[in-house]
N, C-alpha and C. Protein backbone atom coordinates (compact mmCIF):
# COMPACT_ATOMS: atom_id res chain seq x y z
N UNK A 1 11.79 -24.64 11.00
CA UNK A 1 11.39 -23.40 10.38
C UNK A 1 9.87 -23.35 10.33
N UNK A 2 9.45 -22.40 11.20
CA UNK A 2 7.93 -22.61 11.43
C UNK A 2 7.23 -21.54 10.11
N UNK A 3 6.75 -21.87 9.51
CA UNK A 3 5.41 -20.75 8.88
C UNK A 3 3.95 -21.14 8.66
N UNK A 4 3.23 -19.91 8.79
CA UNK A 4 2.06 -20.04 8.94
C UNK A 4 1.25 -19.68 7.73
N UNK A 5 1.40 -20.50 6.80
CA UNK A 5 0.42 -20.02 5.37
C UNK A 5 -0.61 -19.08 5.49
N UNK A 6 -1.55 -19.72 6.44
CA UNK A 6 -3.04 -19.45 6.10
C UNK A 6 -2.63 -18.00 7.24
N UNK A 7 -1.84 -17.59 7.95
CA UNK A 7 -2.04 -16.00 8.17
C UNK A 7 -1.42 -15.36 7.48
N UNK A 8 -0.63 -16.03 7.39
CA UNK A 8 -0.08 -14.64 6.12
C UNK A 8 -0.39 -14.59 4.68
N UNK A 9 -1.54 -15.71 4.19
CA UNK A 9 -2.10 -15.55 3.09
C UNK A 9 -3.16 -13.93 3.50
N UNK A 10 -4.21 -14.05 4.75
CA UNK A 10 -5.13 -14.01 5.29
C UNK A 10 -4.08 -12.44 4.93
N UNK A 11 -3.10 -12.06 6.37
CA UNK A 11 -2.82 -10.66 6.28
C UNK A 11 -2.06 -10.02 4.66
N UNK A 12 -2.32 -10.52 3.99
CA UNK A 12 -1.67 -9.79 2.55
C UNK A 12 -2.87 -9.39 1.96
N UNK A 13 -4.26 -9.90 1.82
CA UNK A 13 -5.60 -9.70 1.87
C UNK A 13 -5.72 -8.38 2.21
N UNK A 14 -5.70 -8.16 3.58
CA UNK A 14 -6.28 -7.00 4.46
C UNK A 14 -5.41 -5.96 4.37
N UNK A 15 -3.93 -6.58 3.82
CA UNK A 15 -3.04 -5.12 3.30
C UNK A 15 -3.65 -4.48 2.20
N UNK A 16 -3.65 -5.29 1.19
CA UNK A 16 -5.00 -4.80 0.01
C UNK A 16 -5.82 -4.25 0.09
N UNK A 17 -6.96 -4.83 0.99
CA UNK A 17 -8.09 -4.19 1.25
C UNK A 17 -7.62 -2.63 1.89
N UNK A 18 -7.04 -2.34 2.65
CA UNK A 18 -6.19 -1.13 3.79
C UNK A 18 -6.17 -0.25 2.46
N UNK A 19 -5.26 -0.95 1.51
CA UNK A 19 -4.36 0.23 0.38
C UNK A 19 -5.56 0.54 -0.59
N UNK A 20 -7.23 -0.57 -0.83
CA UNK A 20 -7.85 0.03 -1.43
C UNK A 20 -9.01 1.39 -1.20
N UNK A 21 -8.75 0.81 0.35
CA UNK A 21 -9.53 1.72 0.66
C UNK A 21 -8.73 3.43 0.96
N UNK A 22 -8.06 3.31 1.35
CA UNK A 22 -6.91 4.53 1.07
C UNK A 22 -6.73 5.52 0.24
N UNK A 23 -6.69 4.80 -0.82
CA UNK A 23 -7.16 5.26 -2.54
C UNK A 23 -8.20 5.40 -3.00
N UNK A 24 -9.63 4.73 -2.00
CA UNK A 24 -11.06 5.28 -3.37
C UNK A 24 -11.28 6.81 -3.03
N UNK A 25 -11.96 6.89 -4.16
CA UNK A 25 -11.40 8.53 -4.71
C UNK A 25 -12.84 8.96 -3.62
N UNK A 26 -14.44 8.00 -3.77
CA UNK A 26 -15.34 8.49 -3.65
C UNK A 26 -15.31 8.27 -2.26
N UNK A 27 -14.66 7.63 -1.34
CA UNK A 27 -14.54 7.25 0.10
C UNK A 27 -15.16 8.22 1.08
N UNK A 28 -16.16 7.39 2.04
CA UNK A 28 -16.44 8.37 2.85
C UNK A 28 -16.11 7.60 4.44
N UNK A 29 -16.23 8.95 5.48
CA UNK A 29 -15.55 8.21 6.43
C UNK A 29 -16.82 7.44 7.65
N UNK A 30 -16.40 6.62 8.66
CA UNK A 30 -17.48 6.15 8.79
C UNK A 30 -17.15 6.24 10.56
N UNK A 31 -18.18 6.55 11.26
CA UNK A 31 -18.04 7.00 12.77
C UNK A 31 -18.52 5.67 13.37
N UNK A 32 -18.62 6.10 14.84
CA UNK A 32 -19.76 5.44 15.65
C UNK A 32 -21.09 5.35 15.36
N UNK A 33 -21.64 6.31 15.11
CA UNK A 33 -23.11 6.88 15.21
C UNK A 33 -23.56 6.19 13.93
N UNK A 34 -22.75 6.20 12.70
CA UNK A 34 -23.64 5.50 11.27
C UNK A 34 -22.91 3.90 11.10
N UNK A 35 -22.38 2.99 12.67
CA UNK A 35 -21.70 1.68 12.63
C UNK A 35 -22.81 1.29 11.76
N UNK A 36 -23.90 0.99 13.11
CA UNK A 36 -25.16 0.23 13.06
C UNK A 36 -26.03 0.24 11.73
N UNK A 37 -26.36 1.43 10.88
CA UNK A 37 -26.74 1.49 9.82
C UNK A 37 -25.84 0.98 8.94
N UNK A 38 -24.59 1.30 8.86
CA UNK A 38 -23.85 0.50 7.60
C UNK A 38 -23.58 -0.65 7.76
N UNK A 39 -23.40 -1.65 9.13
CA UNK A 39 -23.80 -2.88 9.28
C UNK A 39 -24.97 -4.08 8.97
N UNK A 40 -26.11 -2.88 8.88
CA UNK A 40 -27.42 -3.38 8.94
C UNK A 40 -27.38 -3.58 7.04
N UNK A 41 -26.97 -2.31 6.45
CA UNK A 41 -27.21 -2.58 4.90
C UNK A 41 -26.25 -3.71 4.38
N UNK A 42 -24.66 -3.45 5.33
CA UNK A 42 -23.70 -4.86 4.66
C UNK A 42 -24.77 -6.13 4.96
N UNK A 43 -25.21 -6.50 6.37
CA UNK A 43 -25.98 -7.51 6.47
C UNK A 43 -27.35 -8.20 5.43
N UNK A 44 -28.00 -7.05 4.75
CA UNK A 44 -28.80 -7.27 4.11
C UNK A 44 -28.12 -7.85 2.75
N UNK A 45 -27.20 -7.19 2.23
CA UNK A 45 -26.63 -7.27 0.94
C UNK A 45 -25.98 -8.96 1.12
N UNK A 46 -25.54 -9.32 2.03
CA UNK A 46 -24.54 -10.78 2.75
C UNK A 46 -25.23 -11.53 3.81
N UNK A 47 -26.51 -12.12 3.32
CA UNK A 47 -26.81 -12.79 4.25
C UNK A 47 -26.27 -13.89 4.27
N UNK A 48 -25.49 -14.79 3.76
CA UNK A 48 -24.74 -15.82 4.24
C UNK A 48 -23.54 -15.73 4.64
N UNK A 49 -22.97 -14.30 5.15
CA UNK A 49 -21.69 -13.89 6.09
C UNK A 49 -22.26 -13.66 7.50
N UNK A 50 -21.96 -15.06 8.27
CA UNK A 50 -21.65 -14.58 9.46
C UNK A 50 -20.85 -13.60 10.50
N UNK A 51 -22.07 -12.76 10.66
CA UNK A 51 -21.40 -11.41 11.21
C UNK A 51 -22.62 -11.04 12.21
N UNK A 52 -21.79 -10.48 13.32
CA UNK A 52 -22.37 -9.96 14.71
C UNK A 52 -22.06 -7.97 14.62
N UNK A 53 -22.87 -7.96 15.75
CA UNK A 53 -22.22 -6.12 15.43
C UNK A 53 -22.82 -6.19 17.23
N UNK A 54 -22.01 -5.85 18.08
CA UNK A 54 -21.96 -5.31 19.51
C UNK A 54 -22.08 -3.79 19.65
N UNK A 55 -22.55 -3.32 20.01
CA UNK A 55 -23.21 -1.48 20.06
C UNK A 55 -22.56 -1.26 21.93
N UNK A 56 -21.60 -0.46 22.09
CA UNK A 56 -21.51 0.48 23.26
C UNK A 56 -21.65 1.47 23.06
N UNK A 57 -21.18 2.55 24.54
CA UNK A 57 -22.03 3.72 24.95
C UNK A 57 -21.69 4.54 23.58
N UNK A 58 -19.87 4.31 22.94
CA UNK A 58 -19.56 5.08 22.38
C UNK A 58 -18.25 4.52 21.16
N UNK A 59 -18.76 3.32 21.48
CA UNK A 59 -17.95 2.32 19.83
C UNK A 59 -18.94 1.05 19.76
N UNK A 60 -18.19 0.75 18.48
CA UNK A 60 -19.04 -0.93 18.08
C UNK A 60 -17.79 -1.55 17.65
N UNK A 61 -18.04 -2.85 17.80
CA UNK A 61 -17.35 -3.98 17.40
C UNK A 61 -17.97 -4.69 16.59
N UNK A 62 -17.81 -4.72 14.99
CA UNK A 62 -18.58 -5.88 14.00
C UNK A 62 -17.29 -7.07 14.03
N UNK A 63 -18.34 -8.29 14.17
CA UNK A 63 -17.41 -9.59 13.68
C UNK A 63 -18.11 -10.07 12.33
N UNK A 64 -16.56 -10.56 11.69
CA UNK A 64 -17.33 -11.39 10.45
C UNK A 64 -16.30 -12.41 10.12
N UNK A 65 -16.90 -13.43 9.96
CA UNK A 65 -16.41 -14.85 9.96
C UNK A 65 -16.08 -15.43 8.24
N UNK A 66 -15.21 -15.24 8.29
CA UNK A 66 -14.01 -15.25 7.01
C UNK A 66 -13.86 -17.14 6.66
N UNK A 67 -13.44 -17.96 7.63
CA UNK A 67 -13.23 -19.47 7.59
C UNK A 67 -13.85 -19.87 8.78
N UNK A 68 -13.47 -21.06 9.03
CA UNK A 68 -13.70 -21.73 10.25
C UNK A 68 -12.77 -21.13 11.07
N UNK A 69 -11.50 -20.58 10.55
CA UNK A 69 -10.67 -19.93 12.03
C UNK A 69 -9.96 -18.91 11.92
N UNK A 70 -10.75 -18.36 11.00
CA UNK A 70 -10.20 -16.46 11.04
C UNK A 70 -11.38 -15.67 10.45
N UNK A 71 -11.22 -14.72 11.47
CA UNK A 71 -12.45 -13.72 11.52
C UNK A 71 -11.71 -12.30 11.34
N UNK A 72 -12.95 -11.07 10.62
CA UNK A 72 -12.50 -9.69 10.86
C UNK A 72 -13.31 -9.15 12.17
N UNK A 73 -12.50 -8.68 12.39
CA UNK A 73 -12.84 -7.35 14.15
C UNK A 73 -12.92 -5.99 13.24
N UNK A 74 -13.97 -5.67 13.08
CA UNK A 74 -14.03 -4.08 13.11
C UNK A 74 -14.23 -3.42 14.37
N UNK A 75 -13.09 -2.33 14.92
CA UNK A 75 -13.67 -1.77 15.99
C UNK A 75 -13.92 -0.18 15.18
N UNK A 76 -15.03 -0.15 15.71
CA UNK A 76 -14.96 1.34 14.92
C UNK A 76 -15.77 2.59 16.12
N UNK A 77 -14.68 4.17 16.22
CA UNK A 77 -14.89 4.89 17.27
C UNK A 77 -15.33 6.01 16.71
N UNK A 78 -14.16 6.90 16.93
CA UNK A 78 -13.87 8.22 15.65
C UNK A 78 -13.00 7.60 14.40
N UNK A 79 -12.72 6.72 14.91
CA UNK A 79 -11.82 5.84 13.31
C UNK A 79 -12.17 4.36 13.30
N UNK A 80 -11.50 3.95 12.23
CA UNK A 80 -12.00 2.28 12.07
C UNK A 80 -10.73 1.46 12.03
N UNK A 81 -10.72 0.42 12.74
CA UNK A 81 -9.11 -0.30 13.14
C UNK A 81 -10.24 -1.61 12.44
N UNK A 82 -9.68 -2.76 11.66
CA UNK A 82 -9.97 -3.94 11.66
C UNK A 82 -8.78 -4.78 11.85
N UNK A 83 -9.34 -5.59 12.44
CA UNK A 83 -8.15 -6.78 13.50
C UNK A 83 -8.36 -8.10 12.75
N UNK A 84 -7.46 -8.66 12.34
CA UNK A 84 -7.73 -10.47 12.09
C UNK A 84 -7.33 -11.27 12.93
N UNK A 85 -8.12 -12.29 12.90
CA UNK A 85 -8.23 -13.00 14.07
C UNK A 85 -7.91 -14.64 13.69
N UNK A 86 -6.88 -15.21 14.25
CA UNK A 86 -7.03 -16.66 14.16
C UNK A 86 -7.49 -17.77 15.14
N UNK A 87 -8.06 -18.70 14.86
CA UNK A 87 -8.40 -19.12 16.11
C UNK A 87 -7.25 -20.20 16.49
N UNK A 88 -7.30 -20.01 17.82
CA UNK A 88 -5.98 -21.06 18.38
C UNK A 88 -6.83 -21.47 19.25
N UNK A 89 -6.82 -22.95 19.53
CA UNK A 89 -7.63 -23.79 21.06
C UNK A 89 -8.77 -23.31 20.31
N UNK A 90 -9.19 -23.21 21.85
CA UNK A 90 -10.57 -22.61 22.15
C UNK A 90 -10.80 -21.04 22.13
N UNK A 91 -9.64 -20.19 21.61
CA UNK A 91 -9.65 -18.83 21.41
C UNK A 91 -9.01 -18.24 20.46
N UNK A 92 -9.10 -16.55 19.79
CA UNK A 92 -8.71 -16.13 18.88
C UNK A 92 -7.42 -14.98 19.54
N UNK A 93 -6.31 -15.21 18.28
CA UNK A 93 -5.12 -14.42 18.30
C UNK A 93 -5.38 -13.24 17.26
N UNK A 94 -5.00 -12.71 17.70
CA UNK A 94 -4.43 -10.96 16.71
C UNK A 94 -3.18 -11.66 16.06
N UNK A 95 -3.68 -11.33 14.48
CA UNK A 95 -2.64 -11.95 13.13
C UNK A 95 -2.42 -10.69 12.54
N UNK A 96 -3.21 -9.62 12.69
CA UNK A 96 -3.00 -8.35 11.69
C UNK A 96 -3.88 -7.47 12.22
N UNK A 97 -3.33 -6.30 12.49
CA UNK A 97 -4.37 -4.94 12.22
C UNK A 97 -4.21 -3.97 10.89
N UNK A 98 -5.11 -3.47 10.79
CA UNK A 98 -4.86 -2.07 9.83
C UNK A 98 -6.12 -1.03 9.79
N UNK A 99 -5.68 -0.04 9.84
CA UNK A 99 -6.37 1.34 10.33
C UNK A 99 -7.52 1.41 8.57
N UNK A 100 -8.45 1.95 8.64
CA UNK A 100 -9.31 2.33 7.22
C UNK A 100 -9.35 3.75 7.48
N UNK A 101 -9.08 4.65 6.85
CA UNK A 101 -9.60 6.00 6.55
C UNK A 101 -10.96 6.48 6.56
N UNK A 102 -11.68 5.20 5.58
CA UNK A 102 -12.58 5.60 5.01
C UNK A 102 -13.59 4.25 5.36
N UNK A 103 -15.11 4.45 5.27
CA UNK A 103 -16.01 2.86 5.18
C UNK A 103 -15.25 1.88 4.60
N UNK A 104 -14.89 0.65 5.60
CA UNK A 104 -14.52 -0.15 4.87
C UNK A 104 -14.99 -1.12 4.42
N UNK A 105 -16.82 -1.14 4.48
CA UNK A 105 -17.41 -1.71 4.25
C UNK A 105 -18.20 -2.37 2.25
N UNK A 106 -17.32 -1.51 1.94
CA UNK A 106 -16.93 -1.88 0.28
C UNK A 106 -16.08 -2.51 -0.01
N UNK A 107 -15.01 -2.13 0.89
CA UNK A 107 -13.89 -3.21 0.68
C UNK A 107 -14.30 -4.52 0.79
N UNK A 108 -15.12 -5.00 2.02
CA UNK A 108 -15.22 -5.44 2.87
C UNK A 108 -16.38 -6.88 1.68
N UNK A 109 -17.25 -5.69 1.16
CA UNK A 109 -18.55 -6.87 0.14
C UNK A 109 -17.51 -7.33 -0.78
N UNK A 110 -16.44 -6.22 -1.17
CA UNK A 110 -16.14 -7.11 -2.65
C UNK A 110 -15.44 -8.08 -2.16
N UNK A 111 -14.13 -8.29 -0.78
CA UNK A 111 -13.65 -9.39 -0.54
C UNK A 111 -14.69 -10.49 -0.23
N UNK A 112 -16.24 -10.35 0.51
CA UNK A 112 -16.77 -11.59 0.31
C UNK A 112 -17.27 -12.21 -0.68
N UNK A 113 -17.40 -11.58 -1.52
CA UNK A 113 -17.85 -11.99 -3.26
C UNK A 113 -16.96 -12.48 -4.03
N UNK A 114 -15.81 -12.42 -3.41
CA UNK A 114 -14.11 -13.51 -4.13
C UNK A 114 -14.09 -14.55 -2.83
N UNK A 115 -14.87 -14.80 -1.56
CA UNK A 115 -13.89 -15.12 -0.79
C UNK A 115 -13.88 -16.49 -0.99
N UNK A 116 -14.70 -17.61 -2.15
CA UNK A 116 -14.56 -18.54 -2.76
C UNK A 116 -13.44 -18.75 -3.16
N UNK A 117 -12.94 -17.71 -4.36
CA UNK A 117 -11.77 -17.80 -4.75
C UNK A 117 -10.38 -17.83 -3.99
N UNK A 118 -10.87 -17.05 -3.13
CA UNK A 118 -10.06 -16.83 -2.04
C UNK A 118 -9.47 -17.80 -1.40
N UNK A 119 -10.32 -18.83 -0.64
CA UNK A 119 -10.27 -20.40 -0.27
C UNK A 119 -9.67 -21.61 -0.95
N UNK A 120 -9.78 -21.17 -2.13
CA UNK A 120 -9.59 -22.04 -3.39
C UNK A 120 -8.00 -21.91 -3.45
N UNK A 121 -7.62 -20.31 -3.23
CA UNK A 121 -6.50 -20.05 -3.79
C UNK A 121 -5.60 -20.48 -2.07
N UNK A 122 -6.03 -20.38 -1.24
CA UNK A 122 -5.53 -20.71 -0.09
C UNK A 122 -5.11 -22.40 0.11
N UNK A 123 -6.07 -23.14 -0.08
CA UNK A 123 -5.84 -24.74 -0.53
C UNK A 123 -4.53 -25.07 -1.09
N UNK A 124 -4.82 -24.26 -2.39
CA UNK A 124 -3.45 -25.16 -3.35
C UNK A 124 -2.35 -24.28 -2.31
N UNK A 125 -2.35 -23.29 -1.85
CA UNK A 125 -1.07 -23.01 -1.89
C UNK A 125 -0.70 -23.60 -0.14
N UNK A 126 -1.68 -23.97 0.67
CA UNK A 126 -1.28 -24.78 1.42
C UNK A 126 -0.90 -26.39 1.67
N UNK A 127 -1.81 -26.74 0.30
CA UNK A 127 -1.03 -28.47 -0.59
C UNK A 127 0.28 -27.95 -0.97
N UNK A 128 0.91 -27.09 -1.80
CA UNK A 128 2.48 -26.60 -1.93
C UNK A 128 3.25 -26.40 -0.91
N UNK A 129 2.46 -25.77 0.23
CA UNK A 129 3.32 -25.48 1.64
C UNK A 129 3.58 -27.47 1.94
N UNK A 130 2.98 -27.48 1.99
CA UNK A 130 3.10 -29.36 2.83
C UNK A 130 3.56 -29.87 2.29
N UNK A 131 3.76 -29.74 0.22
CA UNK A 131 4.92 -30.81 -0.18
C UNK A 131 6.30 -30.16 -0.05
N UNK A 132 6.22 -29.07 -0.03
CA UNK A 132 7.27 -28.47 0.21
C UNK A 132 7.91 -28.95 1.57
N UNK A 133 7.14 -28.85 2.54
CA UNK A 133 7.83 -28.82 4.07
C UNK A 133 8.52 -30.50 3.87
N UNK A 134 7.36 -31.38 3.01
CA UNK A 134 7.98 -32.95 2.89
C UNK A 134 8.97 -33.16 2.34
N UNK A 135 9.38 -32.54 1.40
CA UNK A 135 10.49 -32.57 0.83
C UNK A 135 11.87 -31.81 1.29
N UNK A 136 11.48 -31.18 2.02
CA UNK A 136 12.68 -30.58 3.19
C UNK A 136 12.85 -31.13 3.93
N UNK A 137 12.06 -32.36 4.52
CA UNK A 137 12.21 -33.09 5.95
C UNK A 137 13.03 -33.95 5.43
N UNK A 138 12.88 -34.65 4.09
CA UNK A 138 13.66 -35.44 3.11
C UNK A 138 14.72 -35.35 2.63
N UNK A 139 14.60 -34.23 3.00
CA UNK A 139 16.02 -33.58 2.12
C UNK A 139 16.96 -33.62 3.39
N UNK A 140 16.57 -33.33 4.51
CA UNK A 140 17.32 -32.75 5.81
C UNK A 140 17.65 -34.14 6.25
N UNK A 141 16.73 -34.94 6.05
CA UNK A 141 17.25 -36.35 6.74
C UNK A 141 18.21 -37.24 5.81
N UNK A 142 18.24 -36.53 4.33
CA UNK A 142 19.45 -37.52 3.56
C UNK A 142 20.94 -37.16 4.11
N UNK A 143 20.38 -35.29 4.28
CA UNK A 143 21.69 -34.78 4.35
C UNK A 143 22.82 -35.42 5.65
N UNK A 144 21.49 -35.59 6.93
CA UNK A 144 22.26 -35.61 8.23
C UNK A 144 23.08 -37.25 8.13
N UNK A 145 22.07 -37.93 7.61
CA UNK A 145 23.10 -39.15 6.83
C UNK A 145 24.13 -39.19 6.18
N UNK A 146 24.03 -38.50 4.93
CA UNK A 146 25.09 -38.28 4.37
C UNK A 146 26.45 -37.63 5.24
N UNK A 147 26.22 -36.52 5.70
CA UNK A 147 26.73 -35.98 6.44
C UNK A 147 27.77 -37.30 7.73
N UNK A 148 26.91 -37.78 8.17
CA UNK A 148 27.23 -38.66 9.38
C UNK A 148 28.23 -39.62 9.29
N UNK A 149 28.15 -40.47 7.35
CA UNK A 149 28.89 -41.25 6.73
C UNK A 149 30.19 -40.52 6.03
N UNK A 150 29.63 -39.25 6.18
CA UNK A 150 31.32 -38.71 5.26
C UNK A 150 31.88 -38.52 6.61
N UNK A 151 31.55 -37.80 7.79
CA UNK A 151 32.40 -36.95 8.62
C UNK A 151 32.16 -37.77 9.76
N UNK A 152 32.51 -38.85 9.89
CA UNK A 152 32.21 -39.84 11.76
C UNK A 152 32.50 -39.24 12.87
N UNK A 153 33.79 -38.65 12.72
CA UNK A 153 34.37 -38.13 13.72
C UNK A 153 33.89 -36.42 14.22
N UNK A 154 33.47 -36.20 12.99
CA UNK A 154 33.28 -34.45 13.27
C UNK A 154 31.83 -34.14 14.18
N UNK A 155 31.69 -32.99 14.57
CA UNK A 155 31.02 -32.49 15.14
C UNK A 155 30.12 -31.55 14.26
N UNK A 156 29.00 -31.80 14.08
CA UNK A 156 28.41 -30.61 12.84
C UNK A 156 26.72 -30.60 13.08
N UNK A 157 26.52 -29.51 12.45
CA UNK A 157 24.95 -29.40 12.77
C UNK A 157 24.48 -28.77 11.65
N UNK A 158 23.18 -28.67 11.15
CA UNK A 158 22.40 -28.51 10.34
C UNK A 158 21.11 -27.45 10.55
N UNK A 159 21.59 -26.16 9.96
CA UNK A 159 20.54 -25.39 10.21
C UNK A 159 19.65 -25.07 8.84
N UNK A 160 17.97 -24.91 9.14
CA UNK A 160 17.27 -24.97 8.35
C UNK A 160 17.29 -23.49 7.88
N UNK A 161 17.29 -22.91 6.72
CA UNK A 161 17.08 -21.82 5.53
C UNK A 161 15.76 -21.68 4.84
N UNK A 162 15.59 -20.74 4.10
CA UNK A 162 14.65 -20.58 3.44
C UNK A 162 14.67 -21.28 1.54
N UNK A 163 15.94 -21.71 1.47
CA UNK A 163 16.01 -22.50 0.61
C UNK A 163 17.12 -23.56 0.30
N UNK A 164 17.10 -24.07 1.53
CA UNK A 164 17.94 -25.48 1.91
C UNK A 164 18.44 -25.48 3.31
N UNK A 165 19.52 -25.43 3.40
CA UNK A 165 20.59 -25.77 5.02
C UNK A 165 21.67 -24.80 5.07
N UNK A 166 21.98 -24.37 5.86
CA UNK A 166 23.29 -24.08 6.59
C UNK A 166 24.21 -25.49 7.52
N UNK A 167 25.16 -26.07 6.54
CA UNK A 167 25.62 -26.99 6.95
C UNK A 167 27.08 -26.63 7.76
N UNK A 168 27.13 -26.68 9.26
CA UNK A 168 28.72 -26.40 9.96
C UNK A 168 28.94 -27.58 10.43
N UNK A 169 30.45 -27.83 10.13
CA UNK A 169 31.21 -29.04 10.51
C UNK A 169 32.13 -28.46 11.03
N UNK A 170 32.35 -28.85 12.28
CA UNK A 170 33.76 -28.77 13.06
C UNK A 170 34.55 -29.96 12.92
N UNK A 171 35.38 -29.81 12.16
CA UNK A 171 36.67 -31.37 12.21
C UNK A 171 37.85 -30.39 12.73
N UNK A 172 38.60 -31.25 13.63
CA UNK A 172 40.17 -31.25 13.73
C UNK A 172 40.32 -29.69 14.05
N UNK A 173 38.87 -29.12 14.97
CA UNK A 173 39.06 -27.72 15.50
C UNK A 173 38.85 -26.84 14.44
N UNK A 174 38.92 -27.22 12.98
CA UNK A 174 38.37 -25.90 12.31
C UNK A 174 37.04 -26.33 11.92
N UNK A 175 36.05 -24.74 11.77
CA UNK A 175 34.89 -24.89 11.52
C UNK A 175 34.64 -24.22 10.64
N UNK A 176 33.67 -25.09 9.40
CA UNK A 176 33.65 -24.46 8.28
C UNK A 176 32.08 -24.91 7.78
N UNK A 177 31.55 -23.59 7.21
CA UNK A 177 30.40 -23.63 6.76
C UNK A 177 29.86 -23.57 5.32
N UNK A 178 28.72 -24.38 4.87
CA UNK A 178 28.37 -24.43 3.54
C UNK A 178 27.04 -24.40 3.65
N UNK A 179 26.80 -23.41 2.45
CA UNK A 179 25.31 -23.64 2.23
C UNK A 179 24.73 -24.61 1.16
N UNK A 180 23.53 -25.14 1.36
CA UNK A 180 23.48 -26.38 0.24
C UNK A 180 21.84 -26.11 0.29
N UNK A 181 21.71 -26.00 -1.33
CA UNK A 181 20.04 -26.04 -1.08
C UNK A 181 19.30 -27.28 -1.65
N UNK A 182 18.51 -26.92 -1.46
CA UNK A 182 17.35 -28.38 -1.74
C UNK A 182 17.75 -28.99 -3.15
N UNK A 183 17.96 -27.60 -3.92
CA UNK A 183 17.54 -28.95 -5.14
C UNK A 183 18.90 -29.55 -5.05
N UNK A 184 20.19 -29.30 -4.83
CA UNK A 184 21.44 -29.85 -4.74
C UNK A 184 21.34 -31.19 -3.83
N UNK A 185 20.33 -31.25 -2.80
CA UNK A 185 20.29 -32.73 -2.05
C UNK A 185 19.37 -33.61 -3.05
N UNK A 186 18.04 -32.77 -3.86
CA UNK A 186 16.79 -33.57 -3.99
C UNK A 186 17.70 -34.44 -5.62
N UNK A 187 18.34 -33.36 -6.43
CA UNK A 187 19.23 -33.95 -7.56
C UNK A 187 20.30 -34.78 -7.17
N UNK A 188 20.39 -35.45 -5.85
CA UNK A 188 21.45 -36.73 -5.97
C UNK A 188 22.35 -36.29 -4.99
N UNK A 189 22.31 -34.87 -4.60
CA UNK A 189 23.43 -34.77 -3.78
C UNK A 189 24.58 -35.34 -3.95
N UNK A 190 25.32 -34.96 -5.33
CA UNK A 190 26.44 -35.46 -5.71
C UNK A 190 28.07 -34.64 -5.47
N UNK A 191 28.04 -34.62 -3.75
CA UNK A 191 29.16 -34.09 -3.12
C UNK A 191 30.24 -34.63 -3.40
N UNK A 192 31.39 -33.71 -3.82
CA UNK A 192 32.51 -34.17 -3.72
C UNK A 192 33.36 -34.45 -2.53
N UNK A 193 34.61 -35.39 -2.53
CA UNK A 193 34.84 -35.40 -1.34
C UNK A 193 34.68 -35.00 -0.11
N UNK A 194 35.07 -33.58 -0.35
CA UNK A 194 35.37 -32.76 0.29
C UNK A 194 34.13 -31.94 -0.08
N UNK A 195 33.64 -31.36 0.93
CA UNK A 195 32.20 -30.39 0.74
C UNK A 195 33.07 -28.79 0.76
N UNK A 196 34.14 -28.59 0.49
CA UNK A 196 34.61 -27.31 0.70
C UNK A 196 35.71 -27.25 -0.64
């Protein structure tokens, strides 16, 4: 069961930011022609946010560097799309887009003025992702034991859930399924004979 904390911490962020900017009452909208100026004042206000701004005939692209491996893409034309970016290898993936109505360059200061907190709050909850995943690997490897010593003969497999297993055993041609979650293995896994 694969998940990816740190993007989908990252895209619940930029849903926020999307829905605040949506809603400010005083919002104004922001073109091609005034990128470069509202880049230049975010830049002044954030000089320790690494951020680039690329100028064509008839859009810009601002980058701004969020962690070591996720960045925002502003492309901005007649509208403003910002893209998040993760880095994979030696290059960056598209994790999220969302359209702004309006400058999203307010949004944009107040998320770097939390983005301490931000980091902070990303940590613990990726120390929780990892004891978590440890204690599922733990859990999955008592079970397939357990499993192996009750049923020798059967045929069964173990699928991973969002809060334990999908356990199917085929004995004697019938196949029958149980769900069992974590804390039922991590508390002793005290199966009765018969798991059915």
């Amino acid at each position: 069961m694969y998940e990816d904390v740190e993007a989908d911490f990252w895209k619940e962020i930029l849903v926020t930011m999307q829905q605040k900017n949506m809603v400010r009452k005083d919002g104004e909208s922001l073109y091609f022609d005034g990128a470069e100026k509202a880049f230049d004042d975010f830049s002044k206000k954030n000089p320790d946010v690494k951020a680039s701004l690329e100028m064509a005939s008839s859009y810009a692209t601002c980058e701004m560097e969020i962690s070591a491996t996720i960045k925002l893409r502003l492309f901005i034309q007649s509208q403003i799309k910002g893209t998040l970016l993760q880095k994979n290898g030696n290059d960056y993936i598209k994790i999220a887009d969302a359209k702004f109505p309006n400058n999203p360059f307010p949004e944009i200061e107040s998320f770097f003025e939390r983005r301490n907190e931000y980091l902070d709050a990303l940590a613990k909850l990726s120390n929780e992702s990892m004891q978590n995943n440890k204690k599922r690997q733990v859990a999955g490897e008592f079970l397939k034991a357990y499993i192996s010593k009750k049923f020798p003969e059967a045929v069964w497999t173990i699928d991973p859930l969002e809060d334990g297993f999908l356990l199917t055993v085929d004995s004697d041609g019938e196949k029958k399924q149980r769900r069992i979650s974590l804390d039922e293995i991590i508390s002793g896994c005290n199966f009765p004979d018969s798991l059915w």
